[in-house]
C-alpha atoms as a PDB file:
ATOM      1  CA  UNK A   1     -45.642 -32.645  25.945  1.00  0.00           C
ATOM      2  CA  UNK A   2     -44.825 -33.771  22.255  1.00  0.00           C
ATOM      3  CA  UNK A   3     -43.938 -37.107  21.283  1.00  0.00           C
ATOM      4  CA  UNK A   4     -41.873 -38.502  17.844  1.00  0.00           C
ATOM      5  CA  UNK A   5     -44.134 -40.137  15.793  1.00  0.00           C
ATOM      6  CA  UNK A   6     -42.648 -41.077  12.002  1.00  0.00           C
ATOM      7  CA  UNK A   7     -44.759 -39.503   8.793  1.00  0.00           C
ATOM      8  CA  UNK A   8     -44.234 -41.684   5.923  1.00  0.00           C
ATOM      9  CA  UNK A   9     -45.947 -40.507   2.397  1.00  0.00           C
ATOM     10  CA  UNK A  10     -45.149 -42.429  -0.836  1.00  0.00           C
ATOM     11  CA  UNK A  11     -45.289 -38.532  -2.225  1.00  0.00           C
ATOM     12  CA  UNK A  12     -41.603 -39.203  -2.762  1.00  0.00           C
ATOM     13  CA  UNK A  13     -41.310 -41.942  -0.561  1.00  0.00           C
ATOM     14  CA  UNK A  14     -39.899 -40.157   2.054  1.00  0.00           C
ATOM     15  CA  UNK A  15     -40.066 -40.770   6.051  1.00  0.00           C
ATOM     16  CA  UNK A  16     -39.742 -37.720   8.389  1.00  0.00           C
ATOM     17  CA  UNK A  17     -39.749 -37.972  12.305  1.00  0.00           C
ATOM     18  CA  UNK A  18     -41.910 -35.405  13.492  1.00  0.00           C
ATOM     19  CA  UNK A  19     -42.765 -33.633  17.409  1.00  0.00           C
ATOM     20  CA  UNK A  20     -46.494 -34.859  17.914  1.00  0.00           C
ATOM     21  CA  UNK A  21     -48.485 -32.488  20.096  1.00  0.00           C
ATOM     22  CA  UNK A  22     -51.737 -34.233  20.110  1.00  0.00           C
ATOM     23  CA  UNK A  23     -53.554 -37.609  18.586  1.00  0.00           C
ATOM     24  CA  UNK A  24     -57.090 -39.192  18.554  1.00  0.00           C
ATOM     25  CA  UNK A  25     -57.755 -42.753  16.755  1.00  0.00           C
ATOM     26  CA  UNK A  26     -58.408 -40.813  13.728  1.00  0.00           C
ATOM     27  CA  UNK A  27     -56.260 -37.569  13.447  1.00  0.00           C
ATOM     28  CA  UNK A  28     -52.537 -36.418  14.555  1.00  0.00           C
ATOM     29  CA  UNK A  29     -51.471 -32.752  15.241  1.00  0.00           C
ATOM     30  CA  UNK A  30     -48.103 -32.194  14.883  1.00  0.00           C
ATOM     31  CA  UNK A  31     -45.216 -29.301  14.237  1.00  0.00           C
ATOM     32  CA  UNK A  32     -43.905 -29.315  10.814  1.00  0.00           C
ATOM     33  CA  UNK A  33     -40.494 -29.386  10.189  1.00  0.00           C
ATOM     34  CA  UNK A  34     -39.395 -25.587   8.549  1.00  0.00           C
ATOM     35  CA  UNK A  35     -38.402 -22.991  10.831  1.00  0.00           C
ATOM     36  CA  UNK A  36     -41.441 -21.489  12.462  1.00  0.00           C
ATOM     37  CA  UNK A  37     -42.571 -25.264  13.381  1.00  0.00           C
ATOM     38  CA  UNK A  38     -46.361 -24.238  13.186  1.00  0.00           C
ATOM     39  CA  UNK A  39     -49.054 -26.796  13.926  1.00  0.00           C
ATOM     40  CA  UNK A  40     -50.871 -29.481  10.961  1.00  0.00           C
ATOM     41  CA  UNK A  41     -53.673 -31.118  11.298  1.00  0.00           C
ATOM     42  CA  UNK A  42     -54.369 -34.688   9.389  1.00  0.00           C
ATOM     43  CA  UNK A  43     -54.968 -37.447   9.267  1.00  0.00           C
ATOM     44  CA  UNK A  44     -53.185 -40.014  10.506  1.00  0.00           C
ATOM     45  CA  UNK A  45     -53.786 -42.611   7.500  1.00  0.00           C
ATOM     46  CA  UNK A  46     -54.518 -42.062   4.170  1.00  0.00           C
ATOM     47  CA  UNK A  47     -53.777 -43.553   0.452  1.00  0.00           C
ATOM     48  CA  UNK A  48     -50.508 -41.802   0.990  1.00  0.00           C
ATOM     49  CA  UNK A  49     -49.503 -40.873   4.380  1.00  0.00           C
ATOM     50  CA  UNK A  50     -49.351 -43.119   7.631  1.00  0.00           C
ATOM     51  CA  UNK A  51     -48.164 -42.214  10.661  1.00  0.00           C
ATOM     52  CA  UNK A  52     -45.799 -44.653  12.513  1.00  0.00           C
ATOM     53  CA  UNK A  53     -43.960 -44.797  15.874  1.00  0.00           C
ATOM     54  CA  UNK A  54     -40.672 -46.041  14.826  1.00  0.00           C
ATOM     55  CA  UNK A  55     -38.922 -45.401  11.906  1.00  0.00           C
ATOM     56  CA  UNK A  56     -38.545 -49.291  10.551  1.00  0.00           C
ATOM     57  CA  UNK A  57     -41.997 -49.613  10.475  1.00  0.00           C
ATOM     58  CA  UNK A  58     -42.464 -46.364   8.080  1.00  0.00           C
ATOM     59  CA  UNK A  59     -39.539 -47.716   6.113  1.00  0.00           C
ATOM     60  CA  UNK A  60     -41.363 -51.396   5.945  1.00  0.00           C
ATOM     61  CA  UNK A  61     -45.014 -49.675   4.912  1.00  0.00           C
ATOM     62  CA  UNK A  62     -43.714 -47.236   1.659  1.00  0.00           C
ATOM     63  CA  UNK A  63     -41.257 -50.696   0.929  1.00  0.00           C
ATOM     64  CA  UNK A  64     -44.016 -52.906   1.194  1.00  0.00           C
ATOM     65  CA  UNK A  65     -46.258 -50.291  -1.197  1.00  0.00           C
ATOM     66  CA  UNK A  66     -43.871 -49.904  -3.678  1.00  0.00           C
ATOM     67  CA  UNK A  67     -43.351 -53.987  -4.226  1.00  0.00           C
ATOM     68  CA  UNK A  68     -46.914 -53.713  -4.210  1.00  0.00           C
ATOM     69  CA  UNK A  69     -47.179 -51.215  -7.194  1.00  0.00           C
ATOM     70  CA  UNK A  70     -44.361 -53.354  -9.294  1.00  0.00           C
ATOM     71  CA  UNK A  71     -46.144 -56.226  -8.725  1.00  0.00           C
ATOM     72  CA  UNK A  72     -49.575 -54.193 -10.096  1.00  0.00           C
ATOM     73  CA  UNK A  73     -47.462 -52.588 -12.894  1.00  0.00           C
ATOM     74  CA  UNK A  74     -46.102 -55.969 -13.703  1.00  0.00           C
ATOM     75  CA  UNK A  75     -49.517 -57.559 -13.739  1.00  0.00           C
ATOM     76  CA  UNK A  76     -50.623 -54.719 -16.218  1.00  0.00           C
ATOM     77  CA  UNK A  77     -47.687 -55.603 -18.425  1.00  0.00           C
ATOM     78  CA  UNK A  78     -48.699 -59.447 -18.661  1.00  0.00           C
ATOM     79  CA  UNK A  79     -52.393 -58.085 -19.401  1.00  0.00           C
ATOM     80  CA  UNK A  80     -50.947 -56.031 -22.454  1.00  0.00           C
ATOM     81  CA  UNK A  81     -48.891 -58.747 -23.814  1.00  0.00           C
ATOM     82  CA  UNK A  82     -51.583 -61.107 -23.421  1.00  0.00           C
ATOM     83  CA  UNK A  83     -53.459 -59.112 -25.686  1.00  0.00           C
ATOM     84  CA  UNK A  84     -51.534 -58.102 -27.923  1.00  0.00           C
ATOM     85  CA  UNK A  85     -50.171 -61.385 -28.690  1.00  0.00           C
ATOM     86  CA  UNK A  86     -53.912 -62.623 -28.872  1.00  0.00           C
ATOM     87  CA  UNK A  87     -54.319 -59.756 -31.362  1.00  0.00           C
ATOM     88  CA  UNK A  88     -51.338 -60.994 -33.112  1.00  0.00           C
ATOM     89  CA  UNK A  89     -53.108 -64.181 -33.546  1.00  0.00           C
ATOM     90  CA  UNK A  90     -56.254 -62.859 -34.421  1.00  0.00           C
ATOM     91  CA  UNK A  91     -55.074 -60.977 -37.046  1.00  0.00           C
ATOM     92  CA  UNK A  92     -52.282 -63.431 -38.264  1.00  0.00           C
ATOM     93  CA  UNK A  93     -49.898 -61.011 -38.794  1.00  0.00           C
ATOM     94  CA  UNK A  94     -46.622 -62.478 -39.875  1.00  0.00           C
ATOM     95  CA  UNK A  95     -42.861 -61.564 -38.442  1.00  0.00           C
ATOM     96  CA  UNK A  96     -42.367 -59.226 -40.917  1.00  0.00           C
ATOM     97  CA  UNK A  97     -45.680 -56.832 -40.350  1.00  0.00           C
ATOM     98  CA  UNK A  98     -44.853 -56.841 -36.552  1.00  0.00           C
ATOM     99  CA  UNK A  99     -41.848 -55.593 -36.779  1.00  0.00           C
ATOM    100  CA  UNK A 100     -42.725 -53.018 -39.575  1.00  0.00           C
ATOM    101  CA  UNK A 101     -45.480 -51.885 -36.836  1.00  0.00           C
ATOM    102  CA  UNK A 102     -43.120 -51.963 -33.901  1.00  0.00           C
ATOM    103  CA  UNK A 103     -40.324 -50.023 -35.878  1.00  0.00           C
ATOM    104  CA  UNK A 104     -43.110 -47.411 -36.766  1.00  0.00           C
ATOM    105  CA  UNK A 105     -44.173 -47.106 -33.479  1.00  0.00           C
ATOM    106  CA  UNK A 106     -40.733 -46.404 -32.268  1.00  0.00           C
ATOM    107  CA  UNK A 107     -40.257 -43.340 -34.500  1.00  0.00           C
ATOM    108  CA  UNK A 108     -43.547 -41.996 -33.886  1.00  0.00           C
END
């Protein structure tokens, strides 16, 4: 008999609710959702894909990845300025030359 599991993938951040035909700790067969329902095999957690028994939890996971990769994008950003301001400094590059090389970069 087939159980509802919930497949969430950050592939588009999408959750599905899926019929579940058979699991082990490591693997979930289910029917996919087009119209001849045929049988996938996978696993059930990657980098991308979990699988989840209600849909809140799938919901919470891809919201809790995504703060996750703002927070990491963010942190990348700070790293950048960082540097560039320490280049800045470096260099001693007055007002003037930083904007003539940001206005430069713009129409590049």
């Amino acid at each position: 008999m087939a159980t509802e599991k919930y497949r969430a993938t950050l592939w588009g951040n999408k959750v599905e609710k899926l019929k579940v035909i058979r699991e082990t700790d490591k693997q979930i067969i289910f029917l996919t959702n087009d119209e001849r329902e045929r049988e996938r095999k996978e696993a059930k957690s990657s980098n991308d894909t979990k699988w989840f028994d209600t849909a809140i939890e799938a919901i919470e996971w891809i919201f809790s990845e995504c703060q996750e990769n703002i927070a990491k994008a963010q942190r990348q950003l700070d790293f950048a300025n960082d540097e560039l301001e320490r280049f800045i400094l470096f260099h001693g590059l007055s007002a003037k030359q930083i904007k003539e090389f940001k206005d430069k970069s713009a129409n590049q």
